[in-house]
PDB file of N, CA and C in Angstrom:
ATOM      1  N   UNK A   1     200.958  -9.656 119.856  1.00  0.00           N
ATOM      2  CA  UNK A   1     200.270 -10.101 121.033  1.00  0.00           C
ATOM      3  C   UNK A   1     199.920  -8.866 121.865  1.00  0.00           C
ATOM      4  N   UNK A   2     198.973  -8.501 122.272  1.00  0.00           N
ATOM      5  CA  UNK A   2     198.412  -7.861 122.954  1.00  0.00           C
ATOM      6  C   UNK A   2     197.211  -8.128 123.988  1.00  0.00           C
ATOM      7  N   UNK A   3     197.415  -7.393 124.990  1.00  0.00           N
ATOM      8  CA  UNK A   3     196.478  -7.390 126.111  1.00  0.00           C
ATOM      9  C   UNK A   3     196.472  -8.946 126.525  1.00  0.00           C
ATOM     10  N   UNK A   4     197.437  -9.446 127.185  1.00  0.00           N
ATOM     11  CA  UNK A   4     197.200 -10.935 127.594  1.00  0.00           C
ATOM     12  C   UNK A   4     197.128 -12.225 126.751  1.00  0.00           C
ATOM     13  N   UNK A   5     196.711 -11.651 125.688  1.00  0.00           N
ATOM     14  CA  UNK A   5     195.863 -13.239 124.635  1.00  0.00           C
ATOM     15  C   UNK A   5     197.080 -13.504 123.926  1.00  0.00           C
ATOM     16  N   UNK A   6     196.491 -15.363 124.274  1.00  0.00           N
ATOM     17  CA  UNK A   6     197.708 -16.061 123.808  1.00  0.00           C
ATOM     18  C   UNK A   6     198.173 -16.125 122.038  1.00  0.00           C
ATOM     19  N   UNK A   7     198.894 -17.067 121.531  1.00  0.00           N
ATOM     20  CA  UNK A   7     199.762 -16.917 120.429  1.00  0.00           C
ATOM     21  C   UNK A   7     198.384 -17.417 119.590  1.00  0.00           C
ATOM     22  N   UNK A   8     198.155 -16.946 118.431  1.00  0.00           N
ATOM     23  CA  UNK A   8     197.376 -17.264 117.414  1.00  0.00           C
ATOM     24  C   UNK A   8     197.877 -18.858 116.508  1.00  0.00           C
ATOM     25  N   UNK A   9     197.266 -19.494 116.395  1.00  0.00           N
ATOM     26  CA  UNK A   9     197.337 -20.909 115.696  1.00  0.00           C
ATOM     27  C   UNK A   9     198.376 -20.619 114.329  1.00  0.00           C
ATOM     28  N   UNK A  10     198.986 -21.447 114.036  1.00  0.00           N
ATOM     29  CA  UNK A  10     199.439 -21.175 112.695  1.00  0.00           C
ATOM     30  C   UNK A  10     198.763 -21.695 111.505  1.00  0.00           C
ATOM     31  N   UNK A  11     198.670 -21.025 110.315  1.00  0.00           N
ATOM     32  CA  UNK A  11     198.040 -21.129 109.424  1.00  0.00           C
ATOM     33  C   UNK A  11     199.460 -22.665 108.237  1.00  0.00           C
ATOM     34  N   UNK A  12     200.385 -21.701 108.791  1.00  0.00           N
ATOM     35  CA  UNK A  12     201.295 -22.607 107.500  1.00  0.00           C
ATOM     36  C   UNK A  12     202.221 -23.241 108.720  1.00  0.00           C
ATOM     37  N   UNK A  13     202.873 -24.198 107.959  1.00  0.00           N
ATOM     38  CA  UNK A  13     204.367 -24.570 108.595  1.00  0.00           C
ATOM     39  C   UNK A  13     205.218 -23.924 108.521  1.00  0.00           C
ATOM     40  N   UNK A  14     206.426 -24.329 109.683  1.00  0.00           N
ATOM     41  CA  UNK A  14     207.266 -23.478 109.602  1.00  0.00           C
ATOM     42  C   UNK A  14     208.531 -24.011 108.027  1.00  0.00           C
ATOM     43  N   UNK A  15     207.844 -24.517 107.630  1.00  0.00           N
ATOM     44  CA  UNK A  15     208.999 -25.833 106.188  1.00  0.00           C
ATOM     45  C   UNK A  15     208.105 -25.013 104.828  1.00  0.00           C
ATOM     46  N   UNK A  16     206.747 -24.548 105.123  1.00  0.00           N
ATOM     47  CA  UNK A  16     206.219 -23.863 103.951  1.00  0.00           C
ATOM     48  C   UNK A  16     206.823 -22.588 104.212  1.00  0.00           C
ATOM     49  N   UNK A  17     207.076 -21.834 104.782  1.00  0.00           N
ATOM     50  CA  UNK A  17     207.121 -20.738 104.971  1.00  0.00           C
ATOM     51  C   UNK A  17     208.293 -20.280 104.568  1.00  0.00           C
ATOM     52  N   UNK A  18     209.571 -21.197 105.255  1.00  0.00           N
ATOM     53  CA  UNK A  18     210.861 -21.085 104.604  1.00  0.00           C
ATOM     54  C   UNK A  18     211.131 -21.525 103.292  1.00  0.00           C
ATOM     55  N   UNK A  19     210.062 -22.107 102.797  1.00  0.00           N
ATOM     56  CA  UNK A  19     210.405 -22.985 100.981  1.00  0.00           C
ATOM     57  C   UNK A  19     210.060 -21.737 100.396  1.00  0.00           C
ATOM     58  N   UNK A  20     208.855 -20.843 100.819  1.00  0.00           N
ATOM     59  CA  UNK A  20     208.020 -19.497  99.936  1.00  0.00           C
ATOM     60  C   UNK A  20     209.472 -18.622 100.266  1.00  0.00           C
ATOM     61  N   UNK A  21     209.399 -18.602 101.447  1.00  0.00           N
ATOM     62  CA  UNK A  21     210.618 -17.379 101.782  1.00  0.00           C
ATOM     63  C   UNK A  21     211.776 -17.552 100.847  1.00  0.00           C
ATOM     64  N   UNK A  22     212.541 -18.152 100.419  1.00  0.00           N
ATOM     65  CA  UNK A  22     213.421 -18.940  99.606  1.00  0.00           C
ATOM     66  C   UNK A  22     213.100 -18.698  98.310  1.00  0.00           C
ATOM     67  N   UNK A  23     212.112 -19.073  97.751  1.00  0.00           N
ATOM     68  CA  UNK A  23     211.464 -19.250  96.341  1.00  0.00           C
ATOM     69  C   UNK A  23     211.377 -17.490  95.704  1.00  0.00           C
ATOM     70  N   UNK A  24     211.115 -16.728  96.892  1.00  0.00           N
ATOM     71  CA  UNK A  24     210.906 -15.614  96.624  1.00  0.00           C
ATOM     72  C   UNK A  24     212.292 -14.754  96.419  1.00  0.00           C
ATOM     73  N   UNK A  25     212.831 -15.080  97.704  1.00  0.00           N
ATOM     74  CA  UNK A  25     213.850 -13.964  98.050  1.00  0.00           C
ATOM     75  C   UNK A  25     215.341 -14.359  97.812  1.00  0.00           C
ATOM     76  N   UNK A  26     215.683 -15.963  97.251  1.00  0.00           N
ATOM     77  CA  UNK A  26     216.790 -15.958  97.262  1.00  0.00           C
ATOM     78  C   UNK A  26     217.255 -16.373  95.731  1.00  0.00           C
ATOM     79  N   UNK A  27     216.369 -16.045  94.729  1.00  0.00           N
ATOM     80  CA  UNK A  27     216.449 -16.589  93.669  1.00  0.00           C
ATOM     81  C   UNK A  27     217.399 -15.341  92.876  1.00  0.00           C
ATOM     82  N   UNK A  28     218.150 -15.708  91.537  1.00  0.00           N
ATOM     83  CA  UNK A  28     218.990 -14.927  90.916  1.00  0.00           C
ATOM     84  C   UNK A  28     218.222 -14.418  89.639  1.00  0.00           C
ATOM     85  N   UNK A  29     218.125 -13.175  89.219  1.00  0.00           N
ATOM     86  CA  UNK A  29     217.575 -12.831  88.150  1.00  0.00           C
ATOM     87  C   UNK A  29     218.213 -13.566  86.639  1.00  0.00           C
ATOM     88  N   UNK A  30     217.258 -13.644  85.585  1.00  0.00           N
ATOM     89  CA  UNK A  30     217.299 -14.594  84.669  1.00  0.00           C
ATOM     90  C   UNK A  30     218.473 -13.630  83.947  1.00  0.00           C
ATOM     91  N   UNK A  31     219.367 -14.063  83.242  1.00  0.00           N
ATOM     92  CA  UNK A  31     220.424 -13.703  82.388  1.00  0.00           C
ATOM     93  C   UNK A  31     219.720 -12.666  81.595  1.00  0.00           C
ATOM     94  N   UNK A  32     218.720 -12.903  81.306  1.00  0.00           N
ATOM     95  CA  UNK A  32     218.147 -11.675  80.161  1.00  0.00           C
ATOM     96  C   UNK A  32     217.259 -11.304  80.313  1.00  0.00           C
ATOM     97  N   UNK A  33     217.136 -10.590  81.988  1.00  0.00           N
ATOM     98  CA  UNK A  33     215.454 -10.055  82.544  1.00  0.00           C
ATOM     99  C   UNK A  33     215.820  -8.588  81.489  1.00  0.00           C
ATOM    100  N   UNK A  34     216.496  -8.269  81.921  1.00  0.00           N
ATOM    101  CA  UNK A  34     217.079  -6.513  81.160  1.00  0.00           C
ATOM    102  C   UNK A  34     217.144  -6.190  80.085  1.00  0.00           C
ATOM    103  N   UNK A  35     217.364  -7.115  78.969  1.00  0.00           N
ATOM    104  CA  UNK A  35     217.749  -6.897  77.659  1.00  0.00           C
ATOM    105  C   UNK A  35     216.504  -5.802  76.998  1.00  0.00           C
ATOM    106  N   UNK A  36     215.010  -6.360  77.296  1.00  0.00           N
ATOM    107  CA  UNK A  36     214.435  -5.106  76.316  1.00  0.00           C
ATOM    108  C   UNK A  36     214.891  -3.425  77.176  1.00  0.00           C
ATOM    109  N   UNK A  37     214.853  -3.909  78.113  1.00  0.00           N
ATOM    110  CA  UNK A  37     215.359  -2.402  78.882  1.00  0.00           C
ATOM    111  C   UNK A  37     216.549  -1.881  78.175  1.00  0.00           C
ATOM    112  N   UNK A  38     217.413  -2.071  78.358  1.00  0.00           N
ATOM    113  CA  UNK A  38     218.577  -2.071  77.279  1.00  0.00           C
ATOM    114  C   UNK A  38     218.516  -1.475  76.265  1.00  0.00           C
ATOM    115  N   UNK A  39     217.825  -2.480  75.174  1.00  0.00           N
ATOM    116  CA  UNK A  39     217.943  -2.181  73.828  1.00  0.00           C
ATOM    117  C   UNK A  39     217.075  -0.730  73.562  1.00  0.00           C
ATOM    118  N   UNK A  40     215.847  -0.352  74.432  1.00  0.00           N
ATOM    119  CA  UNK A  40     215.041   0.327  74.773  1.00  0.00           C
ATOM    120  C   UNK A  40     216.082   1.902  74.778  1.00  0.00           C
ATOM    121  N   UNK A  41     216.770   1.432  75.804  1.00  0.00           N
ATOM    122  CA  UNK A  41     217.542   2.795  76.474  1.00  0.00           C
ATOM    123  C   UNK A  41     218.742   2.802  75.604  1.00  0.00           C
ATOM    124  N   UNK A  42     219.200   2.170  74.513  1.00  0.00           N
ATOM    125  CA  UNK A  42     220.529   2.403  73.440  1.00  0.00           C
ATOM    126  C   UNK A  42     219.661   3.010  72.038  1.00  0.00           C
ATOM    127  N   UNK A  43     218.273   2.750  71.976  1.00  0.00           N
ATOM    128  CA  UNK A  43     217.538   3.549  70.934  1.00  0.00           C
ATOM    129  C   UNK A  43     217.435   4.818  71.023  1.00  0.00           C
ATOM    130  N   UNK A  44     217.073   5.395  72.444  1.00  0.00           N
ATOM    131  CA  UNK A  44     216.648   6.591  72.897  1.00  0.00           C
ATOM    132  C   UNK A  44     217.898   7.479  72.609  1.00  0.00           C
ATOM    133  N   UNK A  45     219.352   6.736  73.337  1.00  0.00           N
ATOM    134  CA  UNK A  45     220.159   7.593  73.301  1.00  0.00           C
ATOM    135  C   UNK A  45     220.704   7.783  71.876  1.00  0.00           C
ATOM    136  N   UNK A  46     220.307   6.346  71.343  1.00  0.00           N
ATOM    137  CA  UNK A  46     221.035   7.016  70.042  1.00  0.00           C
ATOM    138  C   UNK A  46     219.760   8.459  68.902  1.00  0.00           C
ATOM    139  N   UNK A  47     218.707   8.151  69.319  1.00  0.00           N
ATOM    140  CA  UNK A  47     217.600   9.001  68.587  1.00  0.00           C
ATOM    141  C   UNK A  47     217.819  10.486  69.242  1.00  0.00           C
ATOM    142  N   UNK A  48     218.260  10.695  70.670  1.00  0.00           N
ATOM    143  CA  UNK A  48     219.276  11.884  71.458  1.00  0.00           C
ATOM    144  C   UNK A  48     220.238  12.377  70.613  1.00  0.00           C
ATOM    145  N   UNK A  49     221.197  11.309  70.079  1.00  0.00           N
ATOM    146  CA  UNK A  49     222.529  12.317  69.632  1.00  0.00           C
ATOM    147  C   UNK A  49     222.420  12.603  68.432  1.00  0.00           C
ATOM    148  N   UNK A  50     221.065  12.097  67.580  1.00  0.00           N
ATOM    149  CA  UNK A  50     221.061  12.155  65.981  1.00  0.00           C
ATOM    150  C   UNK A  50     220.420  13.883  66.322  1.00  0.00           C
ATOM    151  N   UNK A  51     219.488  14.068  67.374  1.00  0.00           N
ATOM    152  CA  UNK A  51     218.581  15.207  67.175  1.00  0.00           C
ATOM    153  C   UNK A  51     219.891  16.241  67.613  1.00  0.00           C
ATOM    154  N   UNK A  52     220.749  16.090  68.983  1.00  0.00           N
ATOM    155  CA  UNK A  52     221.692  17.032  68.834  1.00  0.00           C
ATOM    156  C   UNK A  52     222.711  17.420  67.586  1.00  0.00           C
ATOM    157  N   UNK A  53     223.233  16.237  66.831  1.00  0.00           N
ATOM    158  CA  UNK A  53     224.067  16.276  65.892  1.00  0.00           C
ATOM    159  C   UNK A  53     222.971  17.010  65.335  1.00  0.00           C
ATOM    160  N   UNK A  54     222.288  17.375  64.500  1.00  0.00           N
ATOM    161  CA  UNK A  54     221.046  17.716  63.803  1.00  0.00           C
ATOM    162  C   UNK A  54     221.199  19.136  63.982  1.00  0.00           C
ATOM    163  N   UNK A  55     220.810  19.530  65.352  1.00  0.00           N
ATOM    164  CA  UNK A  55     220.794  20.626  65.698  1.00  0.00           C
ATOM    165  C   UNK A  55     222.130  21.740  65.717  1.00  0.00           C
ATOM    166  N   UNK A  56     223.190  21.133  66.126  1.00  0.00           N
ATOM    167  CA  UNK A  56     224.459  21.328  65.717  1.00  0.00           C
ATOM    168  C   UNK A  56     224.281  22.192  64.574  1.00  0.00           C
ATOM    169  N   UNK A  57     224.540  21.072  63.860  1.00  0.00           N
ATOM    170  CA  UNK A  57     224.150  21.560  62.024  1.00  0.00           C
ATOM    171  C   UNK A  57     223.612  21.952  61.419  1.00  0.00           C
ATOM    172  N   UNK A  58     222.657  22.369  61.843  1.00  0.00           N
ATOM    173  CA  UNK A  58     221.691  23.421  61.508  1.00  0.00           C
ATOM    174  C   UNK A  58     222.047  24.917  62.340  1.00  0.00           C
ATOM    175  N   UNK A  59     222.781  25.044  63.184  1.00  0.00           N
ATOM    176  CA  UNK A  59     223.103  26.640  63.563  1.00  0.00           C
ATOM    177  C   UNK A  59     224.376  26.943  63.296  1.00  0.00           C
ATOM    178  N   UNK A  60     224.948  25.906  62.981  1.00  0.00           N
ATOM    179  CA  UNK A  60     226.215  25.831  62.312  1.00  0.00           C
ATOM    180  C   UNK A  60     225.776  26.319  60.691  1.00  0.00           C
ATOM    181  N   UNK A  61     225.263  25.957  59.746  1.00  0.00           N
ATOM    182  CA  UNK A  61     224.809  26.779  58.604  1.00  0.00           C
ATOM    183  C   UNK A  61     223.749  27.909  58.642  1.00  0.00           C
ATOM    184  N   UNK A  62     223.403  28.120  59.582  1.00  0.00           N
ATOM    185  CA  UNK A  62     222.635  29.541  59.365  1.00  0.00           C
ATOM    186  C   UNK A  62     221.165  29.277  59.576  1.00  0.00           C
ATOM    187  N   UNK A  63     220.807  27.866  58.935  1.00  0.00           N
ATOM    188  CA  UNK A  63     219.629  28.053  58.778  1.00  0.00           C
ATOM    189  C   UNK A  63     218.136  28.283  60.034  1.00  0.00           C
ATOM    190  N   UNK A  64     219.101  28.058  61.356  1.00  0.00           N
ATOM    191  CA  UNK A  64     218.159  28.517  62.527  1.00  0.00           C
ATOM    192  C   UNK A  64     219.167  28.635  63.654  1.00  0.00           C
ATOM    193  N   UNK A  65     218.864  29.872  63.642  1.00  0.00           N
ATOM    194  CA  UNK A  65     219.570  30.810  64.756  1.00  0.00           C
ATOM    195  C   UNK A  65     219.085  30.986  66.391  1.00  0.00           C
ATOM    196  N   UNK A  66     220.437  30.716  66.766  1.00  0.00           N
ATOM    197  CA  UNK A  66     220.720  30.322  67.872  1.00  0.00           C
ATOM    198  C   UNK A  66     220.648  31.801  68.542  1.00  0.00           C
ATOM    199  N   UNK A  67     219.432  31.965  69.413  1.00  0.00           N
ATOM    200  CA  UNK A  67     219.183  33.468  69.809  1.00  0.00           C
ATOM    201  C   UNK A  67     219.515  34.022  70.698  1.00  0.00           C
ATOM    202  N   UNK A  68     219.840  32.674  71.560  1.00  0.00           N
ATOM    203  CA  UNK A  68     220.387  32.926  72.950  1.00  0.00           C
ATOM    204  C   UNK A  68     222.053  33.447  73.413  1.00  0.00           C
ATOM    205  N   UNK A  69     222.795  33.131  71.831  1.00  0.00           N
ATOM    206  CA  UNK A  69     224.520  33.514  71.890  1.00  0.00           C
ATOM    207  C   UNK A  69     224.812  34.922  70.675  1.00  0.00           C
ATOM    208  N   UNK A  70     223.410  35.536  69.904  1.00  0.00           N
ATOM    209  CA  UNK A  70     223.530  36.520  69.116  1.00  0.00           C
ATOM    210  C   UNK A  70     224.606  37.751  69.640  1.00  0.00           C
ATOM    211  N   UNK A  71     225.391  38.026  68.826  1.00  0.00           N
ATOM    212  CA  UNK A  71     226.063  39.229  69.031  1.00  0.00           C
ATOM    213  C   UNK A  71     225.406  40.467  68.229  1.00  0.00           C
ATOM    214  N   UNK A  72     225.335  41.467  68.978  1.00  0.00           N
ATOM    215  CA  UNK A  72     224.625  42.527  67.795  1.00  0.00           C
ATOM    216  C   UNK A  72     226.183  43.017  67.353  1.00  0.00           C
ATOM    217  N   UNK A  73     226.057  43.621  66.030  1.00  0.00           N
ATOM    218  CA  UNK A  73     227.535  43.996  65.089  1.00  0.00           C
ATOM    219  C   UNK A  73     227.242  45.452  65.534  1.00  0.00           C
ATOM    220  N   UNK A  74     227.778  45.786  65.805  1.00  0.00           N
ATOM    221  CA  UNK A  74     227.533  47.519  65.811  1.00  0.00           C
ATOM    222  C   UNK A  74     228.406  48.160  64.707  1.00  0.00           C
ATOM    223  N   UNK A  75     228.222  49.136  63.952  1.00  0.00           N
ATOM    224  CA  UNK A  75     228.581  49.863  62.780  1.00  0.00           C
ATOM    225  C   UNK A  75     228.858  50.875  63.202  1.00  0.00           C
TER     226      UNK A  75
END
């Protein structure tokens, strides 16, 4: 409300307004809104520890060297 002018008409009731308000805001998420999220985020991590295990094992046999922990041998 501003500058004097009175209250604007209402468009809805005050019984619609609280049924929407309600419908919207007080409802409980479905038992299985999450599940693809989930299964989503147990793929990733497991496709994570195959590439670390992986990597592991591979500087563990030699075949790609880890450049950043090299010791030079001095003779």
């Amino acid at each position: 409300m501003g500058k004097g002018s009175g209250r604007r008409p209402k468009e809805v009731t005050d019984e619609d307004l609280e049924e929407a308000w309600n419908r919207i805001f007080n409802s409980k998420p479905a038992l299985d809104q999450f599940e693809l999220h989930k299964q989503k985020v147990a793929w990733r991590d497991e496709m994570v520890k195959e590439d670390h295990e992986k990597s592991i094992k591979d500087k563990s046999d030699g075949s790609i060297t880890d450049t950043k922990n090299i010791k030079e041998v001095k003779k």
